[in-house]
Every structure is written in structure tokens, then in C-alpha cells.
PDB file of N, CA and C in Angstrom:
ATOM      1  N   UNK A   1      17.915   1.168   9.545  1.00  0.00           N
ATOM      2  CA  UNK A   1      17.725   0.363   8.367  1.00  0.00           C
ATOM      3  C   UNK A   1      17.182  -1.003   8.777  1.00  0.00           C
ATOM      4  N   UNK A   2      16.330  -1.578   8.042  1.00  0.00           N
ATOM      5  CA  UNK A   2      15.564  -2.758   8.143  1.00  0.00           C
ATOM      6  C   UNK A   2      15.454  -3.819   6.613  1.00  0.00           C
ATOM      7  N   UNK A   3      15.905  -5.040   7.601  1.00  0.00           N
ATOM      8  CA  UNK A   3      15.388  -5.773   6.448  1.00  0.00           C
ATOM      9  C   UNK A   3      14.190  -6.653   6.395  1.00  0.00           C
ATOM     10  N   UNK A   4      13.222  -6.649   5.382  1.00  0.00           N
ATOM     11  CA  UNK A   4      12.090  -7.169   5.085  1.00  0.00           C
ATOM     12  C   UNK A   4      12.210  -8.113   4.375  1.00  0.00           C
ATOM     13  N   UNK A   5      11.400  -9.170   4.532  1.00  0.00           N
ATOM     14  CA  UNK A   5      11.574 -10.447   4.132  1.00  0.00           C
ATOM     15  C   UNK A   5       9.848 -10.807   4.150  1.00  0.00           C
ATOM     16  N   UNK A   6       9.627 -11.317   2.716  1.00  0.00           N
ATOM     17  CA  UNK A   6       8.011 -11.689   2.731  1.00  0.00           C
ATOM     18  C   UNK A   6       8.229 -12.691   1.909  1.00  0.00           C
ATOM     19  N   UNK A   7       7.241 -13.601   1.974  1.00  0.00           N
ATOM     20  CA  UNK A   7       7.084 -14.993   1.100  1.00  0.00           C
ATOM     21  C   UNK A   7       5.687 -14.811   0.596  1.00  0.00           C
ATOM     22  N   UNK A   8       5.759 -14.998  -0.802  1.00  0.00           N
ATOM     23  CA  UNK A   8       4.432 -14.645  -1.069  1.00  0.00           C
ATOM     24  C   UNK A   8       4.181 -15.655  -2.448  1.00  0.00           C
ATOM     25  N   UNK A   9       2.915 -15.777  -3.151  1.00  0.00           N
ATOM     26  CA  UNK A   9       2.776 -16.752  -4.077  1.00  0.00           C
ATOM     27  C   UNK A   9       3.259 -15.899  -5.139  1.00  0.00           C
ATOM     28  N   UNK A  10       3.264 -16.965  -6.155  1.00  0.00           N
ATOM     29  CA  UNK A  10       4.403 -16.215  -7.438  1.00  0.00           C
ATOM     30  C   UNK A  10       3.279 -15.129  -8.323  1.00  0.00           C
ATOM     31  N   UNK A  11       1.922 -15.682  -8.682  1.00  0.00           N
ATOM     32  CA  UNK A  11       1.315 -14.826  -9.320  1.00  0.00           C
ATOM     33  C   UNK A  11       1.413 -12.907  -8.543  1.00  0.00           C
ATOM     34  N   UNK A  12       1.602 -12.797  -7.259  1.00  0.00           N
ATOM     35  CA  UNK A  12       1.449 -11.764  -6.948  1.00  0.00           C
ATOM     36  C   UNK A  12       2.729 -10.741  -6.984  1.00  0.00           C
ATOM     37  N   UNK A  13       3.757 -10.882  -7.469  1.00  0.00           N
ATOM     38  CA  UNK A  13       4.998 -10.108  -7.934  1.00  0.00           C
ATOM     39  C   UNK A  13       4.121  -9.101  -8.503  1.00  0.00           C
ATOM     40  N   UNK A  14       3.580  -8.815  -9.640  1.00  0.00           N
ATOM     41  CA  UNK A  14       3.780  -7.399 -10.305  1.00  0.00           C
ATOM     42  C   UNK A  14       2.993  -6.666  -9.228  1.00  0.00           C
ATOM     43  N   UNK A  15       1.653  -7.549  -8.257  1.00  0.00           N
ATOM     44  CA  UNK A  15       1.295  -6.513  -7.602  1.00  0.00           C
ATOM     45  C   UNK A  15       1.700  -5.918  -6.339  1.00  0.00           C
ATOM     46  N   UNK A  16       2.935  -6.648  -5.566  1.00  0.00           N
ATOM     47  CA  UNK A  16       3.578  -6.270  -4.758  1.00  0.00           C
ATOM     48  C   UNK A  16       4.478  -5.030  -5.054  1.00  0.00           C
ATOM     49  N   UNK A  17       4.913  -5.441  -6.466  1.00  0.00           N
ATOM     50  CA  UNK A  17       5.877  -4.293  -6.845  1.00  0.00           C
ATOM     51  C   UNK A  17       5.809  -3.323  -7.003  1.00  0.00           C
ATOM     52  N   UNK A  18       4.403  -3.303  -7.510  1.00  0.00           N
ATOM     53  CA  UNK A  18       3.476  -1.746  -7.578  1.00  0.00           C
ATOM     54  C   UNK A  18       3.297  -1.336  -6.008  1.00  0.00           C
ATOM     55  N   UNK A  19       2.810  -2.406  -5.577  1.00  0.00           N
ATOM     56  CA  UNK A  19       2.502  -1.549  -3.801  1.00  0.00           C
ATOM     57  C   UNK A  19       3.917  -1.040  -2.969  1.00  0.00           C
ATOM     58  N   UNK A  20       4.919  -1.397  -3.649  1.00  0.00           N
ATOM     59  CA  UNK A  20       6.460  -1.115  -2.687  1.00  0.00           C
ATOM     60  C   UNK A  20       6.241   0.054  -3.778  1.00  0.00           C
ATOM     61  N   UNK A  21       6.038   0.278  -4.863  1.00  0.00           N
ATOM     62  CA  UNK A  21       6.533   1.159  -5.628  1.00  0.00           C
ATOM     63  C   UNK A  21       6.061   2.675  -5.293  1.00  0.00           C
ATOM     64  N   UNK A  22       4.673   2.482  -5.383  1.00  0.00           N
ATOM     65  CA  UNK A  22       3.786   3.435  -4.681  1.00  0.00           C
ATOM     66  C   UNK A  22       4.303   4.092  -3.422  1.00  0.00           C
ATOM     67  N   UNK A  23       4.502   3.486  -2.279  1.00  0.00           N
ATOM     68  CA  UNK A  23       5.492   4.080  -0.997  1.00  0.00           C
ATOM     69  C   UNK A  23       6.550   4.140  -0.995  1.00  0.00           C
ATOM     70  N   UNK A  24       7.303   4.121  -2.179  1.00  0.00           N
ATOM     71  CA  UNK A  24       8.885   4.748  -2.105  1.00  0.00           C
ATOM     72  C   UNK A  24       9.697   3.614  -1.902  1.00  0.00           C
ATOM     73  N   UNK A  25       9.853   2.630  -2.415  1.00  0.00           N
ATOM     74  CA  UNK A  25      10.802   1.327  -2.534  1.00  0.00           C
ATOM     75  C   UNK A  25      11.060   1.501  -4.010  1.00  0.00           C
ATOM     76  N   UNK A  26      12.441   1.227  -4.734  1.00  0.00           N
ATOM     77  CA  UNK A  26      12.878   1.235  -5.443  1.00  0.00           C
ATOM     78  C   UNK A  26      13.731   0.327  -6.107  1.00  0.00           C
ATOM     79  N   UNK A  27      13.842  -0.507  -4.866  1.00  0.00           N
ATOM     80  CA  UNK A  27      14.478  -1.719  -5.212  1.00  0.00           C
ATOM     81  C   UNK A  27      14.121  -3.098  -4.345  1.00  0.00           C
ATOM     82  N   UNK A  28      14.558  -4.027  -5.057  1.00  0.00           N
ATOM     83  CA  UNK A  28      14.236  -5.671  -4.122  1.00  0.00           C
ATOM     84  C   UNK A  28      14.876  -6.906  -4.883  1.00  0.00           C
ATOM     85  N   UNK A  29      14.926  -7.152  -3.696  1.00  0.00           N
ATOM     86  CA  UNK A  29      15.804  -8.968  -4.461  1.00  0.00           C
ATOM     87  C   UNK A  29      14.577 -10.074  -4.348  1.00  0.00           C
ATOM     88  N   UNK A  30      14.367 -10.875  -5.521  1.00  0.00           N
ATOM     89  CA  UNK A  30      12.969 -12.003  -5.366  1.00  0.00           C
ATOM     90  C   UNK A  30      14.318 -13.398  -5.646  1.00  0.00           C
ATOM     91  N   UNK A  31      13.683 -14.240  -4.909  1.00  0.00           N
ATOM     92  CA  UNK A  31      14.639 -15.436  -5.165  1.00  0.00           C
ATOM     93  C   UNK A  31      13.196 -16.311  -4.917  1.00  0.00           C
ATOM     94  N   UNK A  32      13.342 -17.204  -6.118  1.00  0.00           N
ATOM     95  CA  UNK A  32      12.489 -18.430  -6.016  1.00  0.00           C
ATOM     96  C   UNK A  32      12.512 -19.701  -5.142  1.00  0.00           C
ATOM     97  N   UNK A  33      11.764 -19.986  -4.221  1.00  0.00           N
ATOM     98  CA  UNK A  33      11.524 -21.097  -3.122  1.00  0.00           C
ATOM     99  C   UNK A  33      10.972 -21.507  -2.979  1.00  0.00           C
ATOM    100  N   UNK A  34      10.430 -22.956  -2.335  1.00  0.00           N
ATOM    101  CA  UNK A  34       9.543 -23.875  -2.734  1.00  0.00           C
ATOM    102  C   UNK A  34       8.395 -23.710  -1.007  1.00  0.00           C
ATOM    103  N   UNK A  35       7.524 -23.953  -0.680  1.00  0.00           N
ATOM    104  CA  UNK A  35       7.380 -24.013   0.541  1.00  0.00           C
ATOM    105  C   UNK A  35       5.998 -24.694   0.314  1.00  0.00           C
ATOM    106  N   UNK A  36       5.794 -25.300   2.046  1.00  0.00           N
ATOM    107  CA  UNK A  36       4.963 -26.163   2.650  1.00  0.00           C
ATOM    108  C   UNK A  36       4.096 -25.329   3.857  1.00  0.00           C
ATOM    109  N   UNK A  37       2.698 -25.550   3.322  1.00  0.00           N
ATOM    110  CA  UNK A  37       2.107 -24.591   4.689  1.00  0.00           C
ATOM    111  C   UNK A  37       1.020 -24.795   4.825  1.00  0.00           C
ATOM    112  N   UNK A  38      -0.063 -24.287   4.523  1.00  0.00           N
ATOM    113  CA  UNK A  38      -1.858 -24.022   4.690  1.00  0.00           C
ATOM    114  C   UNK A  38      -2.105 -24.970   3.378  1.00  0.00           C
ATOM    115  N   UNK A  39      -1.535 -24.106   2.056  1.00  0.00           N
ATOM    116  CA  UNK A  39      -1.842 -24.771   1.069  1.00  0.00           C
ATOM    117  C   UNK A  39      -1.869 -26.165   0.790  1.00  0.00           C
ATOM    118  N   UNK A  40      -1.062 -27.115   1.348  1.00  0.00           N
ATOM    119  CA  UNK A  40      -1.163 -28.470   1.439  1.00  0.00           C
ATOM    120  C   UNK A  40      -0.511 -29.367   0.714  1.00  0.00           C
ATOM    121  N   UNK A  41      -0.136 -28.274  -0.738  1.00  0.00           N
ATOM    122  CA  UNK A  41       0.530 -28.841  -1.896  1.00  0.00           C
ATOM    123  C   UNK A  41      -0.910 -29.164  -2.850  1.00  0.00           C
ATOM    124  N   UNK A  42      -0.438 -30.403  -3.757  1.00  0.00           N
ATOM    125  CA  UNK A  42      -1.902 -31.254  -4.564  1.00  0.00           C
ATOM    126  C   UNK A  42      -1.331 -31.831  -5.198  1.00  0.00           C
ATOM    127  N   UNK A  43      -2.281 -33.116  -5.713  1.00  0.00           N
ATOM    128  CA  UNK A  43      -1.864 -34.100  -6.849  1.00  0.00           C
ATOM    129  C   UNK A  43      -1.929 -33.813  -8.288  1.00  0.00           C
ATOM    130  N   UNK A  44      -0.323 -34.387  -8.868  1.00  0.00           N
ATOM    131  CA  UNK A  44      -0.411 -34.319 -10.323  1.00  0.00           C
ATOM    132  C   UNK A  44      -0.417 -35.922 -11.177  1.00  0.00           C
ATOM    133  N   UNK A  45      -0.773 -36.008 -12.319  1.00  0.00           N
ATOM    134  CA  UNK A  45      -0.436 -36.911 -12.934  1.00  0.00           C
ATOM    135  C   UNK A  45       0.289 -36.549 -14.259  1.00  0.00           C
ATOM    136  N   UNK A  46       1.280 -37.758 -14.147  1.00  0.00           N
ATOM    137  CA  UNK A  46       2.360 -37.766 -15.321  1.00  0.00           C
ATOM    138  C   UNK A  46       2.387 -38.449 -15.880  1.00  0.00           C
ATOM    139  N   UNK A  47       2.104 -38.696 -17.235  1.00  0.00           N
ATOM    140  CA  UNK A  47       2.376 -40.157 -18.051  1.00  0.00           C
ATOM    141  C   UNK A  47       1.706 -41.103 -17.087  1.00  0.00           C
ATOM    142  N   UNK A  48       0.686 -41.042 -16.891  1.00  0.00           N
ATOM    143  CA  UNK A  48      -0.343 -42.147 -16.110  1.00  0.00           C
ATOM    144  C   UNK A  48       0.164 -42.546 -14.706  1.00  0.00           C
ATOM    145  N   UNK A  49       1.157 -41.819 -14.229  1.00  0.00           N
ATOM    146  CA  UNK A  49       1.275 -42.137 -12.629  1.00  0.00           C
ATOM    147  C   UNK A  49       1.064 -40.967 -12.189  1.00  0.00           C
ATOM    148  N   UNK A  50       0.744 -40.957 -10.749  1.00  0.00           N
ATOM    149  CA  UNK A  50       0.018 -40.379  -9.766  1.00  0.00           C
ATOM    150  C   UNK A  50       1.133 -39.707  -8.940  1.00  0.00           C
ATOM    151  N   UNK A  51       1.496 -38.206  -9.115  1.00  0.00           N
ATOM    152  CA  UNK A  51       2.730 -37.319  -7.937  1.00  0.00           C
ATOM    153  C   UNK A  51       2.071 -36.658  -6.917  1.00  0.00           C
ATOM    154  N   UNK A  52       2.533 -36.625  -5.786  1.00  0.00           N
ATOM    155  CA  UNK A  52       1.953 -35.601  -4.938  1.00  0.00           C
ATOM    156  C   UNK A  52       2.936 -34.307  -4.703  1.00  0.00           C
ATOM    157  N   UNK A  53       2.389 -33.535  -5.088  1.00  0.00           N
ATOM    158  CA  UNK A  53       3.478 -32.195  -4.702  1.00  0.00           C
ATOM    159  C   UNK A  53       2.812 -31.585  -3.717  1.00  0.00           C
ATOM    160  N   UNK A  54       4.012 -31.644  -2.684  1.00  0.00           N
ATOM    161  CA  UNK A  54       3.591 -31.230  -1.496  1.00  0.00           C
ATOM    162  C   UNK A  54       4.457 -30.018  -1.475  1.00  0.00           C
ATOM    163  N   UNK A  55       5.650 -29.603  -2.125  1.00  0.00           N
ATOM    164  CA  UNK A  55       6.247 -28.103  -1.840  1.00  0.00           C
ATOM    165  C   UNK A  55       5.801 -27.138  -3.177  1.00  0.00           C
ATOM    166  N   UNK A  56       4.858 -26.494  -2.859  1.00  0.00           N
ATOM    167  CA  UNK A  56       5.142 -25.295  -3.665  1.00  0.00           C
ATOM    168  C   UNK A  56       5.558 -24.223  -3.968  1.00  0.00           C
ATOM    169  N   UNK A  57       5.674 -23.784  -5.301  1.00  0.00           N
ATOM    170  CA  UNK A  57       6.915 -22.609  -5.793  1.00  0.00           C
ATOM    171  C   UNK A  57       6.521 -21.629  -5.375  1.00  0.00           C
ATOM    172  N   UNK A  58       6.920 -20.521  -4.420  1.00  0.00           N
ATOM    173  CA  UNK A  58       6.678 -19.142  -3.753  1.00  0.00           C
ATOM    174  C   UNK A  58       7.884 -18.066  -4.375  1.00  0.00           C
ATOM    175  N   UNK A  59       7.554 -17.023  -3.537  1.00  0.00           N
ATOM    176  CA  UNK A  59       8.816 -16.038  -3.937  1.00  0.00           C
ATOM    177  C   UNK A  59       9.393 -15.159  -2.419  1.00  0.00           C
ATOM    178  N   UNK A  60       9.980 -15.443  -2.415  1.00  0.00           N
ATOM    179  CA  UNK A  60      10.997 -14.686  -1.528  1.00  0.00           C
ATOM    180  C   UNK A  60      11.439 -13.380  -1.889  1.00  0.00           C
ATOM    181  N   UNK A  61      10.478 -12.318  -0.976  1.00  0.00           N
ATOM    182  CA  UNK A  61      10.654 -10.826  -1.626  1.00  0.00           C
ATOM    183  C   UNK A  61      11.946 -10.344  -0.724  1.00  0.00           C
ATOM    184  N   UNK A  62      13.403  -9.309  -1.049  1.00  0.00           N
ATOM    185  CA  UNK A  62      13.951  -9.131   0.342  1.00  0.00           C
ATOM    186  C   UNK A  62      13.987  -7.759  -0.159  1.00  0.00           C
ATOM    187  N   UNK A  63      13.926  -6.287   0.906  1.00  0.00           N
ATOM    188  CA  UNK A  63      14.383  -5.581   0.306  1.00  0.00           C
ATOM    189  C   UNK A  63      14.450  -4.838   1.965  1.00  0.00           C
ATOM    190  N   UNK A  64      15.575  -3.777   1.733  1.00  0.00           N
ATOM    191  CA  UNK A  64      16.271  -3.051   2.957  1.00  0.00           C
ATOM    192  C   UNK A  64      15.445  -1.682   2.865  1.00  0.00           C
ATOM    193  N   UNK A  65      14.938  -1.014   3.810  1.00  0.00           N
ATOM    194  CA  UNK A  65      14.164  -0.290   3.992  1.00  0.00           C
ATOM    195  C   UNK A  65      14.631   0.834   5.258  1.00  0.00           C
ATOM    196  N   UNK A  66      15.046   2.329   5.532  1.00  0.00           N
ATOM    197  CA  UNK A  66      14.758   2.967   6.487  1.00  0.00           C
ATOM    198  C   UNK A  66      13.378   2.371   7.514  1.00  0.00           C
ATOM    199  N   UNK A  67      13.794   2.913   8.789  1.00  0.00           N
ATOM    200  CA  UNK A  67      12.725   1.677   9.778  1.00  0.00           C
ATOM    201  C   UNK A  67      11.418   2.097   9.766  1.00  0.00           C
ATOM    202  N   UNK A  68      11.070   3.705   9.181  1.00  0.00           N
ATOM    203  CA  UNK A  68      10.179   4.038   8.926  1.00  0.00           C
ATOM    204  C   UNK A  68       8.995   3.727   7.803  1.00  0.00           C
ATOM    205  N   UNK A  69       9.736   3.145   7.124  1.00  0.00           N
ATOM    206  CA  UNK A  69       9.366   3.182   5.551  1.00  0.00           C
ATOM    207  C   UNK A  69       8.727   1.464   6.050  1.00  0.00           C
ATOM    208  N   UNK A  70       9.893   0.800   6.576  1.00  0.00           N
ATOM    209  CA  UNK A  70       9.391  -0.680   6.822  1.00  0.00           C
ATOM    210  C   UNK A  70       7.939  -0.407   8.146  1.00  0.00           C
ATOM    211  N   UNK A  71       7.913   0.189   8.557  1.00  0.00           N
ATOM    212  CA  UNK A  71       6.901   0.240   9.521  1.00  0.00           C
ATOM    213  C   UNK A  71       5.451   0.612   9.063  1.00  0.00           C
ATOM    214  N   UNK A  72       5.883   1.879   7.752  1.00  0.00           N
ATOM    215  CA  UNK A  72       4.567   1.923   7.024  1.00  0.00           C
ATOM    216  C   UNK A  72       4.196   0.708   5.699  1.00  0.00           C
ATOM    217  N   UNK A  73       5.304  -0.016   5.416  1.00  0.00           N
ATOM    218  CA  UNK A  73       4.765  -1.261   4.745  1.00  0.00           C
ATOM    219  C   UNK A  73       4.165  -2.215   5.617  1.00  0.00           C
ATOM    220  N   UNK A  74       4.643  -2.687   6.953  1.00  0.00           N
ATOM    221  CA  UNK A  74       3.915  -3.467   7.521  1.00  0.00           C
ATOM    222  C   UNK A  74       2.664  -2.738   7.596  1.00  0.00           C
ATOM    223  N   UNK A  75       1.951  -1.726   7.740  1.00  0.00           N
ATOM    224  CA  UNK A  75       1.128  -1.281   8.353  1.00  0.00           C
ATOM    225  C   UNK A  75      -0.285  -1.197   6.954  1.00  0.00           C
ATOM    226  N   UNK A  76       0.446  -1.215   5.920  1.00  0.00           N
ATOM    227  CA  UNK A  76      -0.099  -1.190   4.431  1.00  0.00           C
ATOM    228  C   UNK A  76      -1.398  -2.083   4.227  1.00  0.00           C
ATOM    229  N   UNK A  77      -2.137  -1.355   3.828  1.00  0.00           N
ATOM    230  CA  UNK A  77      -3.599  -2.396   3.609  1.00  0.00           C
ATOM    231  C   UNK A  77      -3.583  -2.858   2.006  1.00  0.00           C
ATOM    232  N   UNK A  78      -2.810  -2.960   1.426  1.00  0.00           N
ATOM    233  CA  UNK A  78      -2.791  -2.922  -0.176  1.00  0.00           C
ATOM    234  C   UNK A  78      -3.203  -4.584  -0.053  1.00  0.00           C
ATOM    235  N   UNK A  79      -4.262  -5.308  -1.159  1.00  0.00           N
ATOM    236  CA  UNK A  79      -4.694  -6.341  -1.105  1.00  0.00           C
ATOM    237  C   UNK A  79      -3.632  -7.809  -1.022  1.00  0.00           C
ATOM    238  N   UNK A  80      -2.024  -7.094  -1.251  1.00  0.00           N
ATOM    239  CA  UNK A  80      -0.947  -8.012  -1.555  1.00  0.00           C
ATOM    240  C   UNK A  80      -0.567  -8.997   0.211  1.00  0.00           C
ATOM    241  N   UNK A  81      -0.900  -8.119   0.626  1.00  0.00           N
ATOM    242  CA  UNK A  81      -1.318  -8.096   2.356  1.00  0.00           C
ATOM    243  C   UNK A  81      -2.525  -8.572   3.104  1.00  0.00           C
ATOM    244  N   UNK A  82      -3.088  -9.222   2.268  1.00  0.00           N
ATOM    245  CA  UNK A  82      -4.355  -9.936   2.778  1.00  0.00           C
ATOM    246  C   UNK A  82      -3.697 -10.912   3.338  1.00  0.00           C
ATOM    247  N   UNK A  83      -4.500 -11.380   4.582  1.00  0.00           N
ATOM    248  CA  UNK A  83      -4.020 -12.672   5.340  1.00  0.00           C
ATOM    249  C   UNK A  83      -4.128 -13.686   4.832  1.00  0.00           C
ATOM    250  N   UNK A  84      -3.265 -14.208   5.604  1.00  0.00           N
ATOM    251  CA  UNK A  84      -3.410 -15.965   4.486  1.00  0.00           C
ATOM    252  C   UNK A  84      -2.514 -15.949   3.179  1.00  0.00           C
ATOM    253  N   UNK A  85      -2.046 -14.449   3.096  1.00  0.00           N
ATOM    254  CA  UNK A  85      -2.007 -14.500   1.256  1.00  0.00           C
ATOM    255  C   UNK A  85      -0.517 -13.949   1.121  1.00  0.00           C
ATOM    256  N   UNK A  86       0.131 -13.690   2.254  1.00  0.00           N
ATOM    257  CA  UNK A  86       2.286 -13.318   2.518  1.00  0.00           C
ATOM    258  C   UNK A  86       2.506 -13.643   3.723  1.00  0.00           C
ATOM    259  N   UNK A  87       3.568 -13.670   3.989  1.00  0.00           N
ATOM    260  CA  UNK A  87       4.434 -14.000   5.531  1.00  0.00           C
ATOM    261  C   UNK A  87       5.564 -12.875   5.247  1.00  0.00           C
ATOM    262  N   UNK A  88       5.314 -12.259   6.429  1.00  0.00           N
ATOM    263  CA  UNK A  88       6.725 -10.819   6.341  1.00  0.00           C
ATOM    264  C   UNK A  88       7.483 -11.302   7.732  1.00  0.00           C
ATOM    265  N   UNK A  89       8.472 -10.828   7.501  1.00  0.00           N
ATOM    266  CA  UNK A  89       9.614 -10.933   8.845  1.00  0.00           C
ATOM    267  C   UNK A  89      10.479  -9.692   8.494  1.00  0.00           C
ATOM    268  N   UNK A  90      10.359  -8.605   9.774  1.00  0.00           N
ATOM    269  CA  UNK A  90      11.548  -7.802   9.801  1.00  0.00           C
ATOM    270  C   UNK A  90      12.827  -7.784  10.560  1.00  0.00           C
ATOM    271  N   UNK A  91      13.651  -7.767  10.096  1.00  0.00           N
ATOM    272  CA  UNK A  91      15.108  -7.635  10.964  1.00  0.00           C
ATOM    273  C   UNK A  91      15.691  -6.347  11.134  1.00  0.00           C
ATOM    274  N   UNK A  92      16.778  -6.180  11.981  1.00  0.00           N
ATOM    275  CA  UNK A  92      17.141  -4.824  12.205  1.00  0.00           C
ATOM    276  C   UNK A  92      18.578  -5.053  11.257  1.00  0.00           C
TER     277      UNK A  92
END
């Protein structure tokens, strides 16, 4: 058994879910998190002052997987898996 752990941007949930769904995942925990990385953050304005948001809102996918099943998700070309575009970490 393995646990998978991916950080990914928030718009891409329904299509991750479909791609776990498709290879036999049935379940997952998403917890909302803020993170700092490539993206850089960007500037907002509020009522005429100037914010910089530098953490943005991601999603924290977790879900427990036979080691097989996690080996053919890492291995998955589904577009949710484009570089640049999730961070996965597996544990035993």
C-alpha cells in the first residue's frame, strides 16, 4: 500500500478525478493549501491599495493506493500530469 500525495492547481480537480477514476481509484482526500513556487504569486488591488499575493490557493490530492496501481499513476500520461502543472510524492 502507498500513499500519494500531489499538489496541483485548483481548476484541475474534476480532471484529475476523472484520470484516478479511469484507472481504478475510487476514493481521495483534497484539502485546500496555499503554496509558493514557479508561479510567483501576482498583484492585486483593493479599494485603491496595491497587495501582493505571493501564496497561492492549490489542492492537496491524498489518496492510498496498492503499489501497483500507484506505480501505474505515476507512470500516467493523462494531461493532469503535464510538467510544471502537479508535484506527486509517494510514501510507503
Amino acid at each position: 500500500m502507498k500513499l500519494v500525495v500531489a499538489i496541483n492547481q485548483t481548476v484541475q480537480l474534476d480532471e484529475v478525478r476523472q484520470a484516478l477514476t479511469a484507472i481504478g481509484v475510487h476514493g481521495m482526500t483534497v484539502t485546500e493549501v496555499k503554496g509558493y513556487g514557479r508561479q510567483k504569486g501576482h498583484t492585486e488591488i483593493y479599494r485603491g491599495a496595491e497587495y501582493v499575493v505571493n501564496f497561492l490557493p492549490k489542492l492537496r490530492i491524498e489518496i492510498a493506493v496498492a503499489t501497483e496501481l500507484a506505480d501505474r499513476r505515476s507512470k500516467s500520461s493523462h494531461p493532469a500530469r503535464a510538467p510544471g502543472r502537479s508535484a506527486t510524492a509517494r510514501f510507503s
